[in-house]
N, C-alpha and C. Protein backbone atom coordinates (compact mmCIF):
# COMPACT_ATOMS: atom_id res chain seq x y z
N UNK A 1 -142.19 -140.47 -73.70
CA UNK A 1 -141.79 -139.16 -74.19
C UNK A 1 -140.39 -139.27 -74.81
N UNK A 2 -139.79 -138.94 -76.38
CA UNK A 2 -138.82 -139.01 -76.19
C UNK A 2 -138.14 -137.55 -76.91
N UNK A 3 -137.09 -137.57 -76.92
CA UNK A 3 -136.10 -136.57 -76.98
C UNK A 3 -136.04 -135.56 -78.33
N UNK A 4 -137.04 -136.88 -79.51
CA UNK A 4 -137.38 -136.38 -80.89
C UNK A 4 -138.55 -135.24 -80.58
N UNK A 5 -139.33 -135.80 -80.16
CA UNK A 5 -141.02 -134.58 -79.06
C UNK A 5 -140.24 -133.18 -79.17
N UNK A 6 -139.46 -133.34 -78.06
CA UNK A 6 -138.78 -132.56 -77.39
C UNK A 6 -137.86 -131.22 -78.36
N UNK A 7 -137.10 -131.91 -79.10
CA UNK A 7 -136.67 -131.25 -80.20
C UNK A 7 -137.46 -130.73 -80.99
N UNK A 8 -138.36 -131.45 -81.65
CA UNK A 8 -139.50 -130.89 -82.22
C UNK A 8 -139.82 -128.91 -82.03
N UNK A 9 -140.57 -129.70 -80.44
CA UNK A 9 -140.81 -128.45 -79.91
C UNK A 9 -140.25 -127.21 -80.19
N UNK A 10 -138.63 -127.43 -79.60
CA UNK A 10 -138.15 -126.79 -79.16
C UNK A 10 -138.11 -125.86 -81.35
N UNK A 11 -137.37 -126.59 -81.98
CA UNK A 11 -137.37 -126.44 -83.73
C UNK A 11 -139.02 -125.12 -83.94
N UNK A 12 -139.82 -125.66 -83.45
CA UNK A 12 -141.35 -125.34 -84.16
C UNK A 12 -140.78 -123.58 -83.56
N UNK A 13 -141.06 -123.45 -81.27
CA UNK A 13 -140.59 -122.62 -80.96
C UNK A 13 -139.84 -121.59 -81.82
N UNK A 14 -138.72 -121.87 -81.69
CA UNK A 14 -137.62 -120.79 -83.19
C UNK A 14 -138.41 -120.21 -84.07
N UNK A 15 -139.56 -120.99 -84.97
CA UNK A 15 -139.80 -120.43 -86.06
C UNK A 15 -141.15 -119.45 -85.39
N UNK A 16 -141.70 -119.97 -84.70
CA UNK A 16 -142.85 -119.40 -84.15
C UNK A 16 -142.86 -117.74 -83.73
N UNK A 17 -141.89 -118.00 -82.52
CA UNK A 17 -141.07 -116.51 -81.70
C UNK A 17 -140.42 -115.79 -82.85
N UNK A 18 -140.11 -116.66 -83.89
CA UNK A 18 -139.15 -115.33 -85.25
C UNK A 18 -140.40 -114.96 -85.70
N UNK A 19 -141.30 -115.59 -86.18
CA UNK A 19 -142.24 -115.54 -86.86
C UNK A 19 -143.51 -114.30 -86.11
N UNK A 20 -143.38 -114.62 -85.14
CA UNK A 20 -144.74 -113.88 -84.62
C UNK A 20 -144.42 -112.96 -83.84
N UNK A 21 -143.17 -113.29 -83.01
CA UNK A 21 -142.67 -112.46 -81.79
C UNK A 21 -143.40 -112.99 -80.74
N UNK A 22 -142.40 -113.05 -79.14
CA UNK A 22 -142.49 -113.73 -78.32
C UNK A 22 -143.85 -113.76 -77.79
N UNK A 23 -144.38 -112.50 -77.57
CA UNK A 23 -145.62 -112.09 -77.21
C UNK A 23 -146.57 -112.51 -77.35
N UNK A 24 -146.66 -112.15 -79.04
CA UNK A 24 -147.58 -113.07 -80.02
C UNK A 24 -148.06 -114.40 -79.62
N UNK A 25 -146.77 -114.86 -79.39
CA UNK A 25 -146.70 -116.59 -79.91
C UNK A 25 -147.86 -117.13 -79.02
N UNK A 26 -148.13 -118.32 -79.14
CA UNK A 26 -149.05 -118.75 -79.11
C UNK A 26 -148.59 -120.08 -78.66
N UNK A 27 -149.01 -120.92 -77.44
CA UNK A 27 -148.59 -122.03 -77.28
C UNK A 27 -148.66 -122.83 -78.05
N UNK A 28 -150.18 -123.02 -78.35
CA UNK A 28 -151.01 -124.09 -79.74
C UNK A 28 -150.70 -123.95 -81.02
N UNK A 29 -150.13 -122.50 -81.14
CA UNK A 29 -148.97 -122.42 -82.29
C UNK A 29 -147.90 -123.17 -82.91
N UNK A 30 -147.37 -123.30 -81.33
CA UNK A 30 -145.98 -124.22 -81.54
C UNK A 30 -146.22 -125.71 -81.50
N UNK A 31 -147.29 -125.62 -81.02
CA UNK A 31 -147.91 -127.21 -81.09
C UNK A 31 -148.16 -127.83 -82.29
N UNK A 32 -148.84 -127.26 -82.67
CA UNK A 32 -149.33 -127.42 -84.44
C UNK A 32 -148.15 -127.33 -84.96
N UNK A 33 -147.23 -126.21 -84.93
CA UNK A 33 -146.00 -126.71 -85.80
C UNK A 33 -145.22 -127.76 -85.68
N UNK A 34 -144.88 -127.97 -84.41
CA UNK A 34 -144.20 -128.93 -84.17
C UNK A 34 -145.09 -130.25 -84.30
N UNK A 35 -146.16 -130.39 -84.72
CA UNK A 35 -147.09 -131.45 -84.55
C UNK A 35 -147.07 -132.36 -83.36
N UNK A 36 -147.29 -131.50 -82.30
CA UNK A 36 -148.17 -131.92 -81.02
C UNK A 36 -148.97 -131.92 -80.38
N UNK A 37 -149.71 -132.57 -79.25
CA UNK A 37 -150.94 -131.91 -78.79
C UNK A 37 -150.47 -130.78 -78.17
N UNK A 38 -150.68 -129.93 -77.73
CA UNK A 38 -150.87 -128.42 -76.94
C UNK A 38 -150.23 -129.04 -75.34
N UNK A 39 -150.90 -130.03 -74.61
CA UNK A 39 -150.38 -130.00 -73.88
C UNK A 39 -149.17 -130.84 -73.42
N UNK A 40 -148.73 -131.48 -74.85
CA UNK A 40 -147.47 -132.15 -74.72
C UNK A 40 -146.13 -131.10 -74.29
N UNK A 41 -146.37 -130.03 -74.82
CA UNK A 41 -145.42 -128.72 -74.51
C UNK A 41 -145.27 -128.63 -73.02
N UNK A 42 -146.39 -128.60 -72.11
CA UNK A 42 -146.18 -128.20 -71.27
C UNK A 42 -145.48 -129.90 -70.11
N UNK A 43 -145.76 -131.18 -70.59
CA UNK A 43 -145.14 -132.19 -70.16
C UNK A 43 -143.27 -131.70 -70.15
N UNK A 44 -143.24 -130.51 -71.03
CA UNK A 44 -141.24 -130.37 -71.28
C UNK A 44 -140.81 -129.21 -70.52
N UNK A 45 -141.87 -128.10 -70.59
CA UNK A 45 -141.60 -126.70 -70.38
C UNK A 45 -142.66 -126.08 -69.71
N UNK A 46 -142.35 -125.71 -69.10
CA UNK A 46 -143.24 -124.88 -67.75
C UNK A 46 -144.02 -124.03 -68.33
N UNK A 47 -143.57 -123.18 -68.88
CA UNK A 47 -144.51 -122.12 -69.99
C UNK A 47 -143.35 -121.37 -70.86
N UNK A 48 -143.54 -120.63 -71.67
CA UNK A 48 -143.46 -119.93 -72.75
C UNK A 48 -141.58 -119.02 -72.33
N UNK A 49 -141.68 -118.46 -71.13
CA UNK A 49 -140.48 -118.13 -70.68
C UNK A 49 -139.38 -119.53 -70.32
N UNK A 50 -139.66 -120.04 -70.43
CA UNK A 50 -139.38 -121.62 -70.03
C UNK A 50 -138.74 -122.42 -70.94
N UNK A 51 -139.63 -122.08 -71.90
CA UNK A 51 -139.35 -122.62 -73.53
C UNK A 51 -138.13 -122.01 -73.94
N UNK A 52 -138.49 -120.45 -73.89
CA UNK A 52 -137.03 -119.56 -74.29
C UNK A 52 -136.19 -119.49 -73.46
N UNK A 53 -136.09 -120.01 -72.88
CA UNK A 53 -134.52 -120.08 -72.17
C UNK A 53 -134.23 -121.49 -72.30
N UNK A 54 -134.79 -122.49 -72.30
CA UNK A 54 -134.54 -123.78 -73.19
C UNK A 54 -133.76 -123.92 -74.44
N UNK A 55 -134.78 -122.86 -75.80
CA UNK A 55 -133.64 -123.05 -76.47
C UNK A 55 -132.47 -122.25 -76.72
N UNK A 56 -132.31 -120.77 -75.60
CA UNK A 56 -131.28 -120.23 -75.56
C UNK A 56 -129.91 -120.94 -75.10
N UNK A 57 -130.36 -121.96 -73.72
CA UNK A 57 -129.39 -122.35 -73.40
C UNK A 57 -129.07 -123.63 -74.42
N UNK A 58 -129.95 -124.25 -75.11
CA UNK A 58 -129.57 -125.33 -75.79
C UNK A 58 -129.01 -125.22 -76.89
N UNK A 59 -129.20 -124.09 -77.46
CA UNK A 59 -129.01 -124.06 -79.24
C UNK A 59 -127.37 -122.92 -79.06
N UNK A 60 -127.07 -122.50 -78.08
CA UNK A 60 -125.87 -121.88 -77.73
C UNK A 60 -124.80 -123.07 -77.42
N UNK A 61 -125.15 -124.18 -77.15
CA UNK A 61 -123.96 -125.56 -77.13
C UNK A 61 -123.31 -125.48 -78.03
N UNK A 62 -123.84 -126.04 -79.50
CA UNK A 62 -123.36 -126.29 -80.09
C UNK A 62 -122.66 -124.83 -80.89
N UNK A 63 -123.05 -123.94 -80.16
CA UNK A 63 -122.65 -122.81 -81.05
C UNK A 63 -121.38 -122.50 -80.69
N UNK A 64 -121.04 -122.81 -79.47
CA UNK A 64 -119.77 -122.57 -78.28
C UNK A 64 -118.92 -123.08 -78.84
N UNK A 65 -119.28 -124.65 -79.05
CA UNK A 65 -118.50 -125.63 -79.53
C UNK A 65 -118.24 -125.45 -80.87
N UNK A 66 -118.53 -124.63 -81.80
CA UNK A 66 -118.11 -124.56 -82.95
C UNK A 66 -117.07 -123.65 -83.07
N UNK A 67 -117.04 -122.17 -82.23
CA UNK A 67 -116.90 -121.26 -82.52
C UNK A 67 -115.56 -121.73 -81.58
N UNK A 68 -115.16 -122.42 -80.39
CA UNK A 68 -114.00 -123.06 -79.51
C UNK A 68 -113.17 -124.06 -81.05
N UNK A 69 -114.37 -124.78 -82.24
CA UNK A 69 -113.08 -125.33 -82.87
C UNK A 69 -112.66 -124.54 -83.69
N UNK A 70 -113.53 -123.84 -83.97
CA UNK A 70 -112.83 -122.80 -84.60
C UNK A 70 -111.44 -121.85 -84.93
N UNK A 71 -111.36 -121.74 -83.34
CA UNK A 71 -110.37 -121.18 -82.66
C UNK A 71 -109.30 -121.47 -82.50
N UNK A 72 -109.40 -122.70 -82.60
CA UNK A 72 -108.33 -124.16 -82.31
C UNK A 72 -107.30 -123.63 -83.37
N UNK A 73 -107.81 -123.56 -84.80
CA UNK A 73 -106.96 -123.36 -85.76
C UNK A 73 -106.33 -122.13 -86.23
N UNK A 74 -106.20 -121.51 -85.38
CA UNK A 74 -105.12 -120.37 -85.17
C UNK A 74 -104.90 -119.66 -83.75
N UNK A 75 -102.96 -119.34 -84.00
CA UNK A 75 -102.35 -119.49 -82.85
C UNK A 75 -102.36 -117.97 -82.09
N UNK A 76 -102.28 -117.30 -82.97
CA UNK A 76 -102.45 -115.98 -82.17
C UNK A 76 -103.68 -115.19 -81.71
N UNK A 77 -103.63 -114.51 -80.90
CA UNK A 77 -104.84 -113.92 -80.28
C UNK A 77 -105.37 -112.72 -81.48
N UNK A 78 -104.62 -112.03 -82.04
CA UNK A 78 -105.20 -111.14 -82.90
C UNK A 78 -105.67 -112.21 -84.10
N UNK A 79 -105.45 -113.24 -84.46
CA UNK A 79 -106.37 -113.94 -85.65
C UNK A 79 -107.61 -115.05 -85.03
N UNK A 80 -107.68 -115.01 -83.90
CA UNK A 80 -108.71 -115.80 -83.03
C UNK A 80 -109.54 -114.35 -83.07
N UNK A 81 -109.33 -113.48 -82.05
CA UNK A 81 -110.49 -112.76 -82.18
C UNK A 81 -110.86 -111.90 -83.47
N UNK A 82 -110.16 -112.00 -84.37
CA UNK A 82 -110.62 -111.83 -85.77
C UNK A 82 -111.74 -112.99 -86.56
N UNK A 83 -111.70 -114.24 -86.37
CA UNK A 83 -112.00 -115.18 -86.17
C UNK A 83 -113.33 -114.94 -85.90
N UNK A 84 -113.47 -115.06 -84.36
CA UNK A 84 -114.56 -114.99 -83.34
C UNK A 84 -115.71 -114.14 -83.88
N UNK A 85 -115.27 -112.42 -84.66
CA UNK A 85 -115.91 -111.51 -84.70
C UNK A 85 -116.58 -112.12 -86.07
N UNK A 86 -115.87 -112.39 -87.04
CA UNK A 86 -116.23 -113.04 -88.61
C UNK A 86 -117.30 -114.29 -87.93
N UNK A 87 -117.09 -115.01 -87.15
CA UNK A 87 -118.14 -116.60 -87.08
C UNK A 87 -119.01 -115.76 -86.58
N UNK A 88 -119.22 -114.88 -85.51
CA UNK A 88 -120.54 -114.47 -84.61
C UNK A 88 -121.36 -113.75 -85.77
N UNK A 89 -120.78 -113.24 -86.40
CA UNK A 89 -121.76 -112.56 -87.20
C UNK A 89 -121.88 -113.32 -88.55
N UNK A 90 -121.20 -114.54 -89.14
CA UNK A 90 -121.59 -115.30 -89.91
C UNK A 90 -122.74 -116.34 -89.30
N UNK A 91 -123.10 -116.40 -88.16
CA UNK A 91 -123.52 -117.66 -87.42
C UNK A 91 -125.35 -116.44 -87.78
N UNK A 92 -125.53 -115.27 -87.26
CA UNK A 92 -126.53 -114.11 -87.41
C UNK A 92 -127.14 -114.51 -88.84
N UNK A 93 -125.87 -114.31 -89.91
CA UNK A 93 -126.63 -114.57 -90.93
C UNK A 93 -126.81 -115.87 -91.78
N UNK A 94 -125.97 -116.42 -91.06
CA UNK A 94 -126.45 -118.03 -91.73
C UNK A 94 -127.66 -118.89 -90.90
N UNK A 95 -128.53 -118.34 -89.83
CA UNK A 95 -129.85 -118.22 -89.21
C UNK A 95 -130.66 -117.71 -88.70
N UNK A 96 -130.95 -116.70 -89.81
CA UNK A 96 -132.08 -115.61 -89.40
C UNK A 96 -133.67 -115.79 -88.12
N UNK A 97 -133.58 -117.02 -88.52
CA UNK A 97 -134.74 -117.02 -87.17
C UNK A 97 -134.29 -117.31 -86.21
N UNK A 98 -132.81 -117.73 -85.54
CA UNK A 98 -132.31 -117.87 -84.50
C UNK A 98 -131.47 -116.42 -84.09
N UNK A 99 -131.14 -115.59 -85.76
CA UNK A 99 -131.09 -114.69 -85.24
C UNK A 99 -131.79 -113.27 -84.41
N UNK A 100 -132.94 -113.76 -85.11
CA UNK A 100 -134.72 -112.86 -84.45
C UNK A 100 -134.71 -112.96 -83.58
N UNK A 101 -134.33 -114.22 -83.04
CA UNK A 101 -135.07 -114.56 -81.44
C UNK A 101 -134.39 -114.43 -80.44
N UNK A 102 -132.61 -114.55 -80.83
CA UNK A 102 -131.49 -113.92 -80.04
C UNK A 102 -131.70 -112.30 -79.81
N UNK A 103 -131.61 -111.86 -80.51
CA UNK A 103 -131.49 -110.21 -80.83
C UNK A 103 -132.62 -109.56 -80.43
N UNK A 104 -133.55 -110.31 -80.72
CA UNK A 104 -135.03 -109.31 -80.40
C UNK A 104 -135.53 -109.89 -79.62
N UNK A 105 -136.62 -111.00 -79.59
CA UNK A 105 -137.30 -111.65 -78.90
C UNK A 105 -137.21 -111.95 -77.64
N UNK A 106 -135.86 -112.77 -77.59
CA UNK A 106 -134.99 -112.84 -75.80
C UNK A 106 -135.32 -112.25 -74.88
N UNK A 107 -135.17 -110.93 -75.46
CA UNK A 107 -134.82 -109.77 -74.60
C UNK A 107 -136.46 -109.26 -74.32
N UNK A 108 -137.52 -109.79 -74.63
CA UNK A 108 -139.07 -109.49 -74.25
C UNK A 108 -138.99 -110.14 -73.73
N UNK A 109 -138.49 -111.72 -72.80
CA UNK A 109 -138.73 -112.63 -71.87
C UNK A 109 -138.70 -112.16 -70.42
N UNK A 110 -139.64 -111.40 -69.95
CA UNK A 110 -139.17 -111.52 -68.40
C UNK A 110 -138.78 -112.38 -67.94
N UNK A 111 -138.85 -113.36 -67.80
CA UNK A 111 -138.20 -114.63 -66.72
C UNK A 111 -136.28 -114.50 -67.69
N UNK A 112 -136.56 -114.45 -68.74
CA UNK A 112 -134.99 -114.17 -69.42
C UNK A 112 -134.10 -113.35 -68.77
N UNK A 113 -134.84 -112.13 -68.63
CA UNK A 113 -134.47 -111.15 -68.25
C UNK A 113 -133.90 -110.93 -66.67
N UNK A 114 -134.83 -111.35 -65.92
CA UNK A 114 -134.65 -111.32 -64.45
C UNK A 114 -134.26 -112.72 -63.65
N UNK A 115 -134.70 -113.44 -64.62
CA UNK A 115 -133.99 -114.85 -63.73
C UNK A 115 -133.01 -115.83 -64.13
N UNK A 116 -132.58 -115.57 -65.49
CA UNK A 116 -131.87 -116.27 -66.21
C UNK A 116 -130.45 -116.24 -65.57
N UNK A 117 -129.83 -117.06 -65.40
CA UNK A 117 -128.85 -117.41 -64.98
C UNK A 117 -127.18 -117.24 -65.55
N UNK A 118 -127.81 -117.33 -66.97
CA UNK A 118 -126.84 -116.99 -68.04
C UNK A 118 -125.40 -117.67 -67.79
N UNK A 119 -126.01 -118.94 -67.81
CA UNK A 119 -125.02 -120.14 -68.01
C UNK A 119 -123.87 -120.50 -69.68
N UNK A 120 -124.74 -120.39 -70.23
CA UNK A 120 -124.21 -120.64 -71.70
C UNK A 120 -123.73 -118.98 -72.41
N UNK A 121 -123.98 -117.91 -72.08
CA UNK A 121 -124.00 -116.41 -72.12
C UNK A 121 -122.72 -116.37 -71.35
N UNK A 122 -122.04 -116.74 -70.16
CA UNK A 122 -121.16 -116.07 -69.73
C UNK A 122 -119.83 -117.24 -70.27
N UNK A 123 -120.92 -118.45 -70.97
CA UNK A 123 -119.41 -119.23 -71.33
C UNK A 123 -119.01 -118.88 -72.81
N UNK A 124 -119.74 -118.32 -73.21
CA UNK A 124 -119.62 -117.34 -74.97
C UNK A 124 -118.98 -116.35 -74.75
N UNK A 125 -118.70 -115.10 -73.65
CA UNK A 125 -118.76 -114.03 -72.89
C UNK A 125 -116.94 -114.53 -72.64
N UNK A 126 -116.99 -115.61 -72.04
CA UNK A 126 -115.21 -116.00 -71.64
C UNK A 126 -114.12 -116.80 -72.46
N UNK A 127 -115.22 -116.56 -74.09
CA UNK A 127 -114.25 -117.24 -75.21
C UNK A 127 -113.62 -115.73 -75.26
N UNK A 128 -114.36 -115.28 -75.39
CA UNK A 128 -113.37 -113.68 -75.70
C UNK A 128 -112.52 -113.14 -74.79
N UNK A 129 -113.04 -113.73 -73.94
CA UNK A 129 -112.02 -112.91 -72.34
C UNK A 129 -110.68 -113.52 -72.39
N UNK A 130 -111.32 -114.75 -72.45
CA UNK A 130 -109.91 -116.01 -72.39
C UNK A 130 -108.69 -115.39 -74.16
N UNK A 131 -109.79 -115.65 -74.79
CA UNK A 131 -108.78 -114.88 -76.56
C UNK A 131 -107.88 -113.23 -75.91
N UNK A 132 -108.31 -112.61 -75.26
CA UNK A 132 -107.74 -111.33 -74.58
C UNK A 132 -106.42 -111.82 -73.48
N UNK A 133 -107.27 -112.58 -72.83
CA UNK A 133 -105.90 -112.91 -71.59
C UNK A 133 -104.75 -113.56 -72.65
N UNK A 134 -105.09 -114.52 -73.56
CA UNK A 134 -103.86 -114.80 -74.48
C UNK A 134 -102.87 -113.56 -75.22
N UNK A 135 -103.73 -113.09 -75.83
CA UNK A 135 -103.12 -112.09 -76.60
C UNK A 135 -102.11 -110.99 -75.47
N UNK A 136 -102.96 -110.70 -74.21
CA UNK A 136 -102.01 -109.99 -73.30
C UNK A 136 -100.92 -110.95 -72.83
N UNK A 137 -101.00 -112.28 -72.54
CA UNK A 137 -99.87 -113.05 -72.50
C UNK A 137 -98.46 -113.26 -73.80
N UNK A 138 -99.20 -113.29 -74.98
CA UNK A 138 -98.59 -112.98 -76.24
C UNK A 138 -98.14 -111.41 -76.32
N UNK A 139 -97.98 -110.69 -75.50
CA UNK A 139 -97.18 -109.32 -75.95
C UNK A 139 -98.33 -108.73 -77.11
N UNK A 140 -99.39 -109.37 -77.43
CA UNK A 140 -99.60 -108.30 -78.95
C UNK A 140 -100.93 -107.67 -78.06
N UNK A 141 -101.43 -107.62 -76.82
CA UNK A 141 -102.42 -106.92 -76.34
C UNK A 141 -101.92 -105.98 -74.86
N UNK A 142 -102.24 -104.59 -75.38
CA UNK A 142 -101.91 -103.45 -73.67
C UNK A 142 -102.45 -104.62 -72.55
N UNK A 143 -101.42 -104.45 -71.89
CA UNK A 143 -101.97 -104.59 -70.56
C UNK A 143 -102.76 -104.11 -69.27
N UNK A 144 -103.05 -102.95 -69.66
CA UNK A 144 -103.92 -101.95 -68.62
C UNK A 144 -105.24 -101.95 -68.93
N UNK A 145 -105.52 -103.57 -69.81
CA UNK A 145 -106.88 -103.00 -70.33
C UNK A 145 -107.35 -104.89 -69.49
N UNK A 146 -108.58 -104.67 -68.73
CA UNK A 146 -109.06 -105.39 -67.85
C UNK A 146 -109.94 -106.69 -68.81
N UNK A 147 -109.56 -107.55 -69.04
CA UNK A 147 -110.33 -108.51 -69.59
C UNK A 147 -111.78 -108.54 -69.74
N UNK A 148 -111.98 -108.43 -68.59
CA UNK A 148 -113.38 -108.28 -68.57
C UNK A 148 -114.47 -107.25 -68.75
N UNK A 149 -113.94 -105.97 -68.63
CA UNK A 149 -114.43 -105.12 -69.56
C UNK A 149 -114.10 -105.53 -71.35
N UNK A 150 -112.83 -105.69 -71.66
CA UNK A 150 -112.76 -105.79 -72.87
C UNK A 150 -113.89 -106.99 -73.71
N UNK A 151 -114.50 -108.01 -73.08
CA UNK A 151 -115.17 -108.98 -73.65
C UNK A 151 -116.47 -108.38 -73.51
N UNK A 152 -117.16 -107.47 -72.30
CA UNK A 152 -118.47 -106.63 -72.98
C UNK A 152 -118.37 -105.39 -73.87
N UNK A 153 -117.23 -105.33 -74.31
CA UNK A 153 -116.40 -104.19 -75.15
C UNK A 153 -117.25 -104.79 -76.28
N UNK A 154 -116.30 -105.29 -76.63
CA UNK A 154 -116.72 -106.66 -77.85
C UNK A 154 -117.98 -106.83 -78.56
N UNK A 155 -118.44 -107.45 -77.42
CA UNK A 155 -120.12 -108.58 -77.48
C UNK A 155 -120.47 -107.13 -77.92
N UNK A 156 -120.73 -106.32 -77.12
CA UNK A 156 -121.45 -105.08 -77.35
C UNK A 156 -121.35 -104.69 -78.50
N UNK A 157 -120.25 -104.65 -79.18
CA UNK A 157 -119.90 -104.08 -80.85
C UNK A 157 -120.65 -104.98 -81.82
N UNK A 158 -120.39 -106.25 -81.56
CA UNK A 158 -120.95 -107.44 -82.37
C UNK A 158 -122.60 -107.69 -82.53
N UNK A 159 -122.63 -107.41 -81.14
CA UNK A 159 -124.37 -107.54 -80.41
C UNK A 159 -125.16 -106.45 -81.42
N UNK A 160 -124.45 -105.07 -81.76
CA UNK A 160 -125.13 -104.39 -82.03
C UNK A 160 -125.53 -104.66 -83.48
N UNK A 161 -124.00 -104.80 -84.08
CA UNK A 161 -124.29 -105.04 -85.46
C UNK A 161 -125.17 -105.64 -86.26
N UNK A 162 -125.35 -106.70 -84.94
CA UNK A 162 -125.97 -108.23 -85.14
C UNK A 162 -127.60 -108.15 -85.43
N UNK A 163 -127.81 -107.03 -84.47
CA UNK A 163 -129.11 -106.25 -84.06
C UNK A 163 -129.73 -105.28 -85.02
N UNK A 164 -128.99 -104.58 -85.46
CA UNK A 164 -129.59 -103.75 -86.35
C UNK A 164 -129.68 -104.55 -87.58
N UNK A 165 -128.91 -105.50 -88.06
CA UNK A 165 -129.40 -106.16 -89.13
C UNK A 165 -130.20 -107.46 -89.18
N UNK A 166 -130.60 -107.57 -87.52
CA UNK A 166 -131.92 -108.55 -88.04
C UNK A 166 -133.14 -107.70 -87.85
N UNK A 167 -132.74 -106.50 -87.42
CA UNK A 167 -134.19 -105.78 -87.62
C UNK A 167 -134.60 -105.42 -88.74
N UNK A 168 -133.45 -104.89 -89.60
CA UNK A 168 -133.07 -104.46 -90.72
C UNK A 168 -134.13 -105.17 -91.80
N UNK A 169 -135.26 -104.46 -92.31
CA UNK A 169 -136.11 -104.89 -93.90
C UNK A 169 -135.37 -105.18 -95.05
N UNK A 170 -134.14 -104.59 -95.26
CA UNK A 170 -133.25 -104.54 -96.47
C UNK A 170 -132.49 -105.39 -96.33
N UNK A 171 -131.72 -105.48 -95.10
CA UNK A 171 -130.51 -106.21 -94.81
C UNK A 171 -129.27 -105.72 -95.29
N UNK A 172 -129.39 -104.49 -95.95
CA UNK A 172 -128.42 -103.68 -96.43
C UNK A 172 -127.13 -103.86 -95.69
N UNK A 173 -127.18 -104.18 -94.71
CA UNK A 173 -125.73 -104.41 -93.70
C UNK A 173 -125.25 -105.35 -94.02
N UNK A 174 -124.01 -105.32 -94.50
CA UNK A 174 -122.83 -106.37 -94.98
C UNK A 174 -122.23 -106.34 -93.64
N UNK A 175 -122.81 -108.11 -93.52
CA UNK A 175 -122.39 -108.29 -91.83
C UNK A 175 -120.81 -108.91 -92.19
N UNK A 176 -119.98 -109.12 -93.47
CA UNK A 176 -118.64 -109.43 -93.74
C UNK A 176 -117.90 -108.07 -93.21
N UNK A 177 -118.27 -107.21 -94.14
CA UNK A 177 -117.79 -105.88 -94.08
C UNK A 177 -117.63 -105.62 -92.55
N UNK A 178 -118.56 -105.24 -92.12
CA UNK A 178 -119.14 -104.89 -90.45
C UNK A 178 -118.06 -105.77 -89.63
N UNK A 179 -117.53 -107.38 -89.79
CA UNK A 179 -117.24 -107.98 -89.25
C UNK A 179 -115.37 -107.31 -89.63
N UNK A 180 -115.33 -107.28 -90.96
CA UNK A 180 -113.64 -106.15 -90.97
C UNK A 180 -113.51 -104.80 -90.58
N UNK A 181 -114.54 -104.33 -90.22
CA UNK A 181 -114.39 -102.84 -89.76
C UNK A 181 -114.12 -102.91 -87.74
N UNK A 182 -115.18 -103.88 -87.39
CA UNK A 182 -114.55 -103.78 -85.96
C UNK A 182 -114.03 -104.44 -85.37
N UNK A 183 -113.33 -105.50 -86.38
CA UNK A 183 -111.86 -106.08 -86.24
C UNK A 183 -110.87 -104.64 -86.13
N UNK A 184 -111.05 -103.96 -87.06
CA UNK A 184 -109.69 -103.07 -87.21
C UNK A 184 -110.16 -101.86 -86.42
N UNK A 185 -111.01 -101.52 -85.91
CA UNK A 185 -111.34 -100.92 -84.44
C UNK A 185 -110.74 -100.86 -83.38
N UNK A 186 -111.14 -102.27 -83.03
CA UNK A 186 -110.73 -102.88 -81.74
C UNK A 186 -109.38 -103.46 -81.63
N UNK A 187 -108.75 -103.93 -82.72
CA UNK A 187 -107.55 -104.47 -83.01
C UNK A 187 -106.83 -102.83 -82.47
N UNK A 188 -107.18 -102.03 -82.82
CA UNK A 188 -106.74 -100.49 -83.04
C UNK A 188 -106.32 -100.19 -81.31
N UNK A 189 -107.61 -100.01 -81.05
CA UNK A 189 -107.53 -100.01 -79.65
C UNK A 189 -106.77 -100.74 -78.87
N UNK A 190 -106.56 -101.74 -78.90
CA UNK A 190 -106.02 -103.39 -78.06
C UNK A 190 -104.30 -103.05 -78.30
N UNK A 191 -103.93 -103.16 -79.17
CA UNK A 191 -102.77 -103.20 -79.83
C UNK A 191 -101.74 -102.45 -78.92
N UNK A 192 -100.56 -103.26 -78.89
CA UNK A 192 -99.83 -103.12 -77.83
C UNK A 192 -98.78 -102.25 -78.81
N UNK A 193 -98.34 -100.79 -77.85
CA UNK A 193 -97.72 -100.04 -78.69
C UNK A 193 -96.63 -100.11 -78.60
C-alpha cells in the first residue's frame, strides 16, 4: 500500500463530496475517481465519516503552515490579522472544491460533528488568538477584550463570508472586498482608544 493510493483517495474524495455532496457520495465513486478498487478505500478509512475528517485534518496542515509563513512577514498585530483575514478568504477562492466541502459538506458529517476532536481547527482557531494576545501586548489592541472570544469573533465573520459565497451561483461576493470591509470592522472594534 503506498502513500500515492492514499493520496489519491483522499484528491478523488474532495472532488466527489464538492461534486455530489457528502450524502450523495458514493464510496465506488471515489474509487473510480481515484482509480481504485472500492475496497482499497476501506484498507485507509473506516468509512465515509472517516474519510472526511482525514482530509479535514490533512489538507488544513499545510494550510496552517502557509498562513503561520505568512505571518512571519509582518510585525504588527493589526497587519497580521489583516493578513490572516485576506489569505482565509483568498485560500476559499483559490479552491472551490475544498471550499464546498469545508463550508458545506463538513458540517453534514455526523462523526465530524460529534466526535471530531478538532485538532487542526483549534490550531487555525489559535493563529488568531495568539495575533490578538500580540497586538494586546503591542498597545494597539483593548485589553478587556478576552482572546478567546475575540478568535470565534473572527472565524465567525470570515466563516460566514466564506459560506455564503461558496453557496453562492453567481459568486457575486468579492471575497477581496469582503476581506477589507471586516478588516475595518473589527480593526474598529479592537482598537485601542
Amino acid at each position: 500500500m503506498t502513500t500515492d493510493k492514499r493520496e489519491r483517495i483522499l484528491k478523488a474524495a474532495i472532488k466527489v463530496f464538492a461534486r455530489d455532496g457528502f450524502f450523495l457520495a458514493k464510496v465506488e465513486e471515489i474509487a473510480k475517481v481515484a482509480d481504485v478498487a472500492t475496497g482499497t478505500i476501506y484498507l485507509y478509512f473506516e468509512n465515509k465519516d472517516d474519510l472526511m475528517i482525514s482530509i479535514f485534518e490533512e489538507e488544513m496542515l499545510p494550510i496552517i503552515e502557509h498562513m503561520r509563513q505568512e505571518l512571519t512577514a509582518h510585525e504588527s498585530a493589526t497587519d497580521k490579522l489583516i493578513v490572516f483575514i485576506n489569505q482565509h478568504l483568498n485560500l476559499i477562492q483559490d479552491h472551490p472544491d475544498m471550499a464546498q466541502l469545508m463550508q458545506v459538506e463538513l458540517r453534514q458529517s455526523s462523526k465530524f460533528l460529534h466526535g471530531y476532536e478538532g485538532t487542526r481547527f483549534r490550531e487555525y482557531l489559535a493563529i488568531i488568538g495568539d495575533i490578538f494576545k500580540l497586538g494586546q501586548a503591542q498597545k494597539e489592541f483593548r485589553d478587556d477584550i478576552n482572546p478567546s472570544i475575540f478568535k470565534q469573533v473572527l472565524f465567525g465573520a470570515v466563516d460566514q463570508i466564506a459560506t455564503n459565497w461558496t453557496l453562492s451561483k453567481t459568486k457575486r461576493i468579492h471575497l477581496a472586498a469582503s476581506a477589507q470591509q471586516i478588516s475595518a470592522i473589527i480593526l474598529r472594534g479592537v482598537a485601542k482608544q
